[in-house]
Protein backbone atom coordinates (compact mmCIF):
# COMPACT_ATOMS: atom_id res chain seq x y z
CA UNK A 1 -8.65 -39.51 21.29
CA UNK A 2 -7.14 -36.27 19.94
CA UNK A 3 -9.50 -33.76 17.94
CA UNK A 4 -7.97 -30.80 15.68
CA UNK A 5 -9.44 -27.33 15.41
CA UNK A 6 -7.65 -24.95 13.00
CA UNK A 7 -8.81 -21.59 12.04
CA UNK A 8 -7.80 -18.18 11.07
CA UNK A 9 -7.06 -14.95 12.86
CA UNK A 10 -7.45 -12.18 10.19
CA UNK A 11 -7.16 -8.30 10.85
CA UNK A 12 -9.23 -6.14 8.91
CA UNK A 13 -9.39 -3.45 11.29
CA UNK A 14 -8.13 0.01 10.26
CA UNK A 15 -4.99 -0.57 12.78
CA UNK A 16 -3.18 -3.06 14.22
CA UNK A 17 -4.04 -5.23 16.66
CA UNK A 18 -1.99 -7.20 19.02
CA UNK A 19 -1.95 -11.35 19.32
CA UNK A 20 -1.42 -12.56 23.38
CA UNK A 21 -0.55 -16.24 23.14
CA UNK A 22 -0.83 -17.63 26.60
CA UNK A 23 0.45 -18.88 29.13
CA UNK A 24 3.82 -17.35 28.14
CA UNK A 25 1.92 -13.51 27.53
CA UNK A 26 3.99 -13.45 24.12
CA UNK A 27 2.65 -10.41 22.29
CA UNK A 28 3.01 -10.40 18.40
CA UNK A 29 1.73 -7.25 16.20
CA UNK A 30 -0.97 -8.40 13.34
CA UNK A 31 -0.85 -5.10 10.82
CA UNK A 32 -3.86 -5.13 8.37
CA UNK A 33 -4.47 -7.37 6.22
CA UNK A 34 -2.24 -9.55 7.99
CA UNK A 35 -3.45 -13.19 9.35
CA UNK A 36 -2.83 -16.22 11.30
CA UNK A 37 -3.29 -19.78 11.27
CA UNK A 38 -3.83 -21.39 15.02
CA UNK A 39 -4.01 -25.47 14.97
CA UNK A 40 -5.25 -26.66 17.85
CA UNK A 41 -4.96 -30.39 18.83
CA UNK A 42 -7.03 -31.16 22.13
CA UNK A 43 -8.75 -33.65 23.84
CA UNK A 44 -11.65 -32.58 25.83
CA UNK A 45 -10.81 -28.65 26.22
CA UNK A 46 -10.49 -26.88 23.34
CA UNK A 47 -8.30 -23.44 22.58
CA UNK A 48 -10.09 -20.34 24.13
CA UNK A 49 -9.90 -16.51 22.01
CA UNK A 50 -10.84 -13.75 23.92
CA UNK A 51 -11.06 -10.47 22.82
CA UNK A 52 -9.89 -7.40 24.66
CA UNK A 53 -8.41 -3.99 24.34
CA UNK A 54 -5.35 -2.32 26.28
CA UNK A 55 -5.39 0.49 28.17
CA UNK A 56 -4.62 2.58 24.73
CA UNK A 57 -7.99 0.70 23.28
CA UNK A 58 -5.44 -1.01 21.00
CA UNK A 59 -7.68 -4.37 20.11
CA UNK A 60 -5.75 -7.57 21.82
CA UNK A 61 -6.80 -11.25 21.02
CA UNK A 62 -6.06 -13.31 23.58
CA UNK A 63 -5.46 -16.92 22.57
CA UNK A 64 -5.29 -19.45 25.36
CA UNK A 65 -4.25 -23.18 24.87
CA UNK A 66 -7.38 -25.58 26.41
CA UNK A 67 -5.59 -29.01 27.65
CA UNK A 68 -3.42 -29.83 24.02
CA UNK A 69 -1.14 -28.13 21.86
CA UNK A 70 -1.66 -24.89 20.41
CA UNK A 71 0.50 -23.75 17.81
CA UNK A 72 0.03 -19.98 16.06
CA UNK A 73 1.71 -19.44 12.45
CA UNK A 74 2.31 -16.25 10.14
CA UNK A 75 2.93 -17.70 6.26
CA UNK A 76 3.63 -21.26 7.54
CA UNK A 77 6.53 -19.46 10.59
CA UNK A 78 6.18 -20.06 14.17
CA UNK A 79 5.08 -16.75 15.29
CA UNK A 80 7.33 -17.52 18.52
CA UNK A 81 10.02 -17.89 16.08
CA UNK A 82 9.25 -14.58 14.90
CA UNK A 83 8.91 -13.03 17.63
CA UNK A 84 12.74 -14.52 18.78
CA UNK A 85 14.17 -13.20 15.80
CA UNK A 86 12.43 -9.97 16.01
CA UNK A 87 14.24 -9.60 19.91
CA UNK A 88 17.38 -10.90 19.03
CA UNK A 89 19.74 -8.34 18.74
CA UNK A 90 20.91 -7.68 14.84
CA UNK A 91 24.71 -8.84 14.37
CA UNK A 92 25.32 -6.09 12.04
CA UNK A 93 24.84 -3.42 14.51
CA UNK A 94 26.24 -5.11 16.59
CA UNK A 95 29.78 -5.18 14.72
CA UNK A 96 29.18 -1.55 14.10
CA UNK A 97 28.95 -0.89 17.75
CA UNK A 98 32.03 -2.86 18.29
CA UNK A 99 34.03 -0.80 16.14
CA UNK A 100 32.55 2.91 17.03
């Protein structure tokens, strides 16, 4: 039988701190203020957060999937969606570069 956690990541550090969803080791920027809602649907192992800081000290939370699905939002968005639209390349520049 399934069982649901969700819960929010909030920053209220001075700084930013970085999000690490795992297994893929996407990194997402949480400014402060800013927050996250992880659901978590599992059936005996549930989502692990771990805490760390890079080499910089820059805070990271870690957020690894136990054995369901783990899915991370920003204001009801995908953060992996974000984070695709945030590496895709802009197609305004783009056309500008095109005709430089």
């Amino acid at each position: 039988m399934a069982r649901h956690n969700r819960f929010i990541i909030r920053n209220d550090l001075p700084g930013s701190l970085r999000l690490n969803i795992e297994p893929e080791g996407a990194l997402f920027p949480l400014g402060r203020g800013e927050e996250v809602s992880v659901t978590d649907v599992f059936t005996t192992a549930p989502v692990t957060v771990k805490l760390t800081a890079s080499a910089q000290g820059e805070p990271i939370v870690s957020i690894w999937p136990g054995d369901g699905e783990v899915r991370v939002e920003k204001e009801g968005v995908d953060v992996f969606d974000l984070i695709q639209r945030s590496a895709a390349p802009d197609p305004a520049s783009q056309q500008h570069e095109l005709s430089a």
